[in-house]
N, C-alpha and C. Protein backbone atom coordinates (compact mmCIF):
# COMPACT_ATOMS: atom_id res chain seq x y z
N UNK A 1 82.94 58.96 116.47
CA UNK A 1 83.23 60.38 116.45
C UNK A 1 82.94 60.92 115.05
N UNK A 2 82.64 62.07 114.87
CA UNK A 2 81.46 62.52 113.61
C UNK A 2 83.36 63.76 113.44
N UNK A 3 83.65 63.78 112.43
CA UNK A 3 84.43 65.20 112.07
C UNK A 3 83.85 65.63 110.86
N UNK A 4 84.02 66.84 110.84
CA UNK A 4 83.38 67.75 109.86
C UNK A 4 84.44 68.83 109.19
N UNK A 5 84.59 68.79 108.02
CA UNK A 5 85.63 69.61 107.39
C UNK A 5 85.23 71.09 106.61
N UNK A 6 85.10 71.76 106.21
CA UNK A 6 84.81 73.05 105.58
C UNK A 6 85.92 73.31 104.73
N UNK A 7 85.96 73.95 103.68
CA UNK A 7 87.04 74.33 103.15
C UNK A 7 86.32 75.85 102.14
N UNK A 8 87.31 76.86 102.77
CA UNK A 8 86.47 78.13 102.41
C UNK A 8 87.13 78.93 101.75
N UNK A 9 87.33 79.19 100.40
CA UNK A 9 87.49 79.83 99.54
C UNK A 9 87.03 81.44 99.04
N UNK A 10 87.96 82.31 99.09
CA UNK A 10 87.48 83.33 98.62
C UNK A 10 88.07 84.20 97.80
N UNK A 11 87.88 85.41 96.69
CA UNK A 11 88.13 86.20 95.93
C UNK A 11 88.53 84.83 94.49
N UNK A 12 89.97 84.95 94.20
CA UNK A 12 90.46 84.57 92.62
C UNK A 12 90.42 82.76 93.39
N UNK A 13 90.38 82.71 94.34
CA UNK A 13 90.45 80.81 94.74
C UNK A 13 89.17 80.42 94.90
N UNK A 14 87.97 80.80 94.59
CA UNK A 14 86.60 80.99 94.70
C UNK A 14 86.19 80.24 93.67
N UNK A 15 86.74 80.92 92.46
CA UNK A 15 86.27 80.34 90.75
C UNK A 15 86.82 79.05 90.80
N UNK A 16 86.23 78.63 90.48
CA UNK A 16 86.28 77.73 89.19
C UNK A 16 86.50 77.54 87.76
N UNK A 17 87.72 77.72 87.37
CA UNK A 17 88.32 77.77 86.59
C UNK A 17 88.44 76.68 85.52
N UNK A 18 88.31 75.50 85.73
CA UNK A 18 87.84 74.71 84.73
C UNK A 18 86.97 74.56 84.21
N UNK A 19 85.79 75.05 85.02
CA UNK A 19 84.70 75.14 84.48
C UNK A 19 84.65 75.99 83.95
N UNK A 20 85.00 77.21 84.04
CA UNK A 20 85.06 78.57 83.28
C UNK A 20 85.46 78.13 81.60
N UNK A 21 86.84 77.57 81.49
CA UNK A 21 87.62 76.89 80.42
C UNK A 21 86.66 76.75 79.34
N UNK A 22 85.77 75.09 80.38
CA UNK A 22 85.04 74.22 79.51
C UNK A 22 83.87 75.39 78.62
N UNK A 23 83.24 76.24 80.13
CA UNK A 23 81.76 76.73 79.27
C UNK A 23 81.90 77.58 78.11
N UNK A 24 83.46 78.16 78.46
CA UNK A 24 83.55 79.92 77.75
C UNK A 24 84.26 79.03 76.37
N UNK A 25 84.72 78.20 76.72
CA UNK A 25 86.02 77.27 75.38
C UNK A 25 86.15 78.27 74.93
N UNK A 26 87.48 78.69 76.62
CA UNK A 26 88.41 79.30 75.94
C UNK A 26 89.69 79.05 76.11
N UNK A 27 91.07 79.44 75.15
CA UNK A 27 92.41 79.21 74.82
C UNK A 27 92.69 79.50 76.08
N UNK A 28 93.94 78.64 76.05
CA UNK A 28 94.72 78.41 77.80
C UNK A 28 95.34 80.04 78.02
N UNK A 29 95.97 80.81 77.01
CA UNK A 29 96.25 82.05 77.33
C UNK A 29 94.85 82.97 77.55
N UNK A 30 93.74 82.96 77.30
CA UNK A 30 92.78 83.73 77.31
C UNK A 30 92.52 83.39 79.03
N UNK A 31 92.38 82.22 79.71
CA UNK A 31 92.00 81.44 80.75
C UNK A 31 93.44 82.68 81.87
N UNK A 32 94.74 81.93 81.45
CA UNK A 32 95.33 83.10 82.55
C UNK A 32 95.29 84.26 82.30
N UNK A 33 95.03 84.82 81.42
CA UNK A 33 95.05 86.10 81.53
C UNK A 33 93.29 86.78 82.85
N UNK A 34 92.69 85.90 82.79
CA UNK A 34 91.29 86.42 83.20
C UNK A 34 92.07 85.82 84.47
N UNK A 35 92.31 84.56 85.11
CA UNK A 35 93.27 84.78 86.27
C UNK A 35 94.15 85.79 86.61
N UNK A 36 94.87 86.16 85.96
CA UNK A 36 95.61 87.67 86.56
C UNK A 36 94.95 89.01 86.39
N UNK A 37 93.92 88.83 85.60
CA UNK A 37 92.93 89.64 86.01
C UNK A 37 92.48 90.27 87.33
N UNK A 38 91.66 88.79 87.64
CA UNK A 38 91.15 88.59 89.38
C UNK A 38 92.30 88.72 89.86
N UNK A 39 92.94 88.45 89.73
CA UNK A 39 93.87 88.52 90.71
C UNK A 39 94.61 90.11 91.23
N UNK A 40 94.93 90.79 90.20
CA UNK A 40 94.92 92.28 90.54
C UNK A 40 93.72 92.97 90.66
N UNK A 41 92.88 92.38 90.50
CA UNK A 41 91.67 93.32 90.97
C UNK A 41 91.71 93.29 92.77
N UNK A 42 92.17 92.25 92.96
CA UNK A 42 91.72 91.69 94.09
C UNK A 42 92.55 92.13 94.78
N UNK A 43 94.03 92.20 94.44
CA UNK A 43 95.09 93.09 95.41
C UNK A 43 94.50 94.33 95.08
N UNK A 44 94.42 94.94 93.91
CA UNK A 44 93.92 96.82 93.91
C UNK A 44 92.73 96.88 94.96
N UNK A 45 91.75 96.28 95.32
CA UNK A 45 90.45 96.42 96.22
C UNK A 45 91.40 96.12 97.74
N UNK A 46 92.11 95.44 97.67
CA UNK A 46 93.04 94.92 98.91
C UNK A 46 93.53 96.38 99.57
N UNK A 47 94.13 96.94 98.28
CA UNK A 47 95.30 97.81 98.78
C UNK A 47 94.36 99.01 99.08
N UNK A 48 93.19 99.27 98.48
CA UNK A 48 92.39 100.69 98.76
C UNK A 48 91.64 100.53 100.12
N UNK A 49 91.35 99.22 100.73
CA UNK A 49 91.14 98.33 102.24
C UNK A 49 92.00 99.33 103.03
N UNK A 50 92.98 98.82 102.57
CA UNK A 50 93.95 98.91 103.78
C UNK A 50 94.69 100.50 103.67
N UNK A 51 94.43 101.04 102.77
CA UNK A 51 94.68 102.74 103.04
C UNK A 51 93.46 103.38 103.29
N UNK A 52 92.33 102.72 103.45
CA UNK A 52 91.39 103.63 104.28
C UNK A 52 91.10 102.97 105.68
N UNK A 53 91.90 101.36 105.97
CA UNK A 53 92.35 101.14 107.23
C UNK A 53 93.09 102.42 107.74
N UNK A 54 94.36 102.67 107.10
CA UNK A 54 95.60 103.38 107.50
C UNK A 54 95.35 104.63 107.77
N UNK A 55 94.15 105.39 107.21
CA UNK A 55 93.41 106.81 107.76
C UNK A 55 93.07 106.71 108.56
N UNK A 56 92.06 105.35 108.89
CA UNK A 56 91.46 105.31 110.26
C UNK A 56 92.23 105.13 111.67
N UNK A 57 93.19 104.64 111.05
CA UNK A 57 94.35 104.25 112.31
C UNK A 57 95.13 105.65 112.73
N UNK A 58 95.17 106.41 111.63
CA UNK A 58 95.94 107.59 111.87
C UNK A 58 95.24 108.60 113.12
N UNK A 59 94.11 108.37 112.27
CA UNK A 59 92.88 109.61 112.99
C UNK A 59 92.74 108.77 114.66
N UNK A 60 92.97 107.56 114.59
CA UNK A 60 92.52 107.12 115.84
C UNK A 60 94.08 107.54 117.01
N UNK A 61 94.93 107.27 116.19
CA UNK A 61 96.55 107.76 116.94
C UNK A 61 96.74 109.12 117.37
N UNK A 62 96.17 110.10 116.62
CA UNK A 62 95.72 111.25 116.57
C UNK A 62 95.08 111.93 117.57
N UNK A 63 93.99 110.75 117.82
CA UNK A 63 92.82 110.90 118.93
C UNK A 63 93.40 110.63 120.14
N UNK A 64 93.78 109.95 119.83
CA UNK A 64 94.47 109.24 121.45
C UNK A 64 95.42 109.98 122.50
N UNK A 65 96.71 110.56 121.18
CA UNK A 65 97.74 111.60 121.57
C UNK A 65 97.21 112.73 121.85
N UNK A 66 95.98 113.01 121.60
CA UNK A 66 95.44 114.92 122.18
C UNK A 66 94.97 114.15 123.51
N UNK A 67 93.90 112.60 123.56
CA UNK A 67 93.37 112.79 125.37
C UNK A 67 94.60 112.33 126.38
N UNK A 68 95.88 111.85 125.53
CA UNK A 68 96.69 111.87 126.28
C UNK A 68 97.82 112.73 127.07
N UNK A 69 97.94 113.75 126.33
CA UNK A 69 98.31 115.10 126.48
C UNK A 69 97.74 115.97 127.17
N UNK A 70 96.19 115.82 126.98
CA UNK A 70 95.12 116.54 128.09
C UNK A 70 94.99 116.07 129.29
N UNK A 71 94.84 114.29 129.62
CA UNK A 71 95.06 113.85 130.35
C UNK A 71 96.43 114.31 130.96
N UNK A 72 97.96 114.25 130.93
CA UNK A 72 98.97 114.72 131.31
C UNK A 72 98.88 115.97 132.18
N UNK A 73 98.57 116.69 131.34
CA UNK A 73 98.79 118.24 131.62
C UNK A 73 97.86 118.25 132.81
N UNK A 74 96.30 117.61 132.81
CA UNK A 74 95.37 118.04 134.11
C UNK A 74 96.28 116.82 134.76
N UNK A 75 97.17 116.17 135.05
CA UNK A 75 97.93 115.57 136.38
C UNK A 75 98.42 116.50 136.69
N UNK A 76 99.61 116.91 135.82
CA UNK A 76 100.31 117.71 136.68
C UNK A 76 100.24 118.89 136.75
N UNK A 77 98.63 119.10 136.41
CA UNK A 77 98.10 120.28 137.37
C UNK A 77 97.42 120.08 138.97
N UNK A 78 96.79 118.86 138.97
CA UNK A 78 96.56 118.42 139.71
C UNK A 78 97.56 118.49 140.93
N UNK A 79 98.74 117.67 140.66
CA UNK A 79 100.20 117.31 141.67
C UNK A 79 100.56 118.75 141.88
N UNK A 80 100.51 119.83 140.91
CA UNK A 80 101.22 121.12 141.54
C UNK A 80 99.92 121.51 142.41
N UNK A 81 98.43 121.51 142.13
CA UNK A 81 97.56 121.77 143.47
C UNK A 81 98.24 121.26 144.34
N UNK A 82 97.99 120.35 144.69
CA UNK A 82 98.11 119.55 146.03
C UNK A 82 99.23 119.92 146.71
N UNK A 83 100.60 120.00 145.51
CA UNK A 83 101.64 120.64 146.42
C UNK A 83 102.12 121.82 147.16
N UNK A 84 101.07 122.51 146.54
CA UNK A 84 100.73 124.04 146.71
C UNK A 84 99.33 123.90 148.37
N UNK A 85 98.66 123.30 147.89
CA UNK A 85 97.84 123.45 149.34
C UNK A 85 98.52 122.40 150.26
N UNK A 86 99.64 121.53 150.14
CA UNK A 86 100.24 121.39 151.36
C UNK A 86 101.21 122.06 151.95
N UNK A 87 101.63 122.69 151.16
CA UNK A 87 103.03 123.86 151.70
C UNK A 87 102.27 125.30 152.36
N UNK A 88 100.89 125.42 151.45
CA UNK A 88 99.86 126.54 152.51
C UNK A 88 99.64 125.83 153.95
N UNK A 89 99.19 124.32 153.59
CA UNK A 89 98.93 123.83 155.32
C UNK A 89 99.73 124.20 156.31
N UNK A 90 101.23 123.48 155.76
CA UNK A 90 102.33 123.42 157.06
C UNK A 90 103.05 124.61 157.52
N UNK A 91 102.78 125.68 156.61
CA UNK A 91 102.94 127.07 156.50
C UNK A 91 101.76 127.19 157.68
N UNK A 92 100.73 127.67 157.95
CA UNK A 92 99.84 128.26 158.46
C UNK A 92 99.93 127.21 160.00
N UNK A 93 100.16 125.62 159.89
CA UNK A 93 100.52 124.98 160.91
C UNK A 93 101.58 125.38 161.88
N UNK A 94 102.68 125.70 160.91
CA UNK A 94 104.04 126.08 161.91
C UNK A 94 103.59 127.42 162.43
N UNK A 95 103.19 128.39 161.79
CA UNK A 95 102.41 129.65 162.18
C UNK A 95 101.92 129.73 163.35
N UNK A 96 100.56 128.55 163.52
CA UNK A 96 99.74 128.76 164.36
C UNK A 96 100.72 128.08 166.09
N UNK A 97 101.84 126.94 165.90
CA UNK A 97 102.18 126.69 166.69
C UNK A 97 104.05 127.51 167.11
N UNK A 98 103.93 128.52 166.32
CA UNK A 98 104.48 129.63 166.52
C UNK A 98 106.06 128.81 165.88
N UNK A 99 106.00 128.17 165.62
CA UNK A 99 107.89 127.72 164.89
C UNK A 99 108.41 128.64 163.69
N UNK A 100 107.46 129.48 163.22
CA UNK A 100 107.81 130.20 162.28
C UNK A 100 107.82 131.42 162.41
């Protein structure tokens, strides 16, 4: 049996950081600081994601609640037709067989 592993890294877990160390030789405070660097960059790009997610979600909730409201309203326009041309039927039925 053949297994195959991947291991996939992305944004501030991407680098390579020792190597960074070795090439740039630089001081262990210079090294985290460029880690918390990436690292708020990476939540600030995160967080501007997900508030132009949160527009799109709005506008889509938005969308939904007007065809659902439109939808509504043509039912129960619909249900008052129907109830209206059956009360004309049995009206004009009892009529024609004189009960009324």
């Amino acid at each position: 049996m053949l297994a195959i592993e991947f291991e996939w890294k992305s944004g501030v877990a991407a680098r390579d950081w020792s190597n960074v160390a070795k090439k740039g030789h630089i001081e262990v405070m210079e090294l985290e600081l460029k880690k918390l660097f990436d690292t708020v960059t990476s939540i600030h790009d995160e967080m501007f994601y997900l508030r132009e997610r949160e527009v799109e979600m709005q506008d889509l909730n938005i969308a939904t609640y007007s065809k659902m409201a439109t939808f509504s309203f043509l039912s129960i326009m619909v249900c008052l037709s129907v109830a209206a041309l059956q009360l004309w039927h049995l009206k004009s039925f009892f009529e024609r067989k004189k009960l009324l």
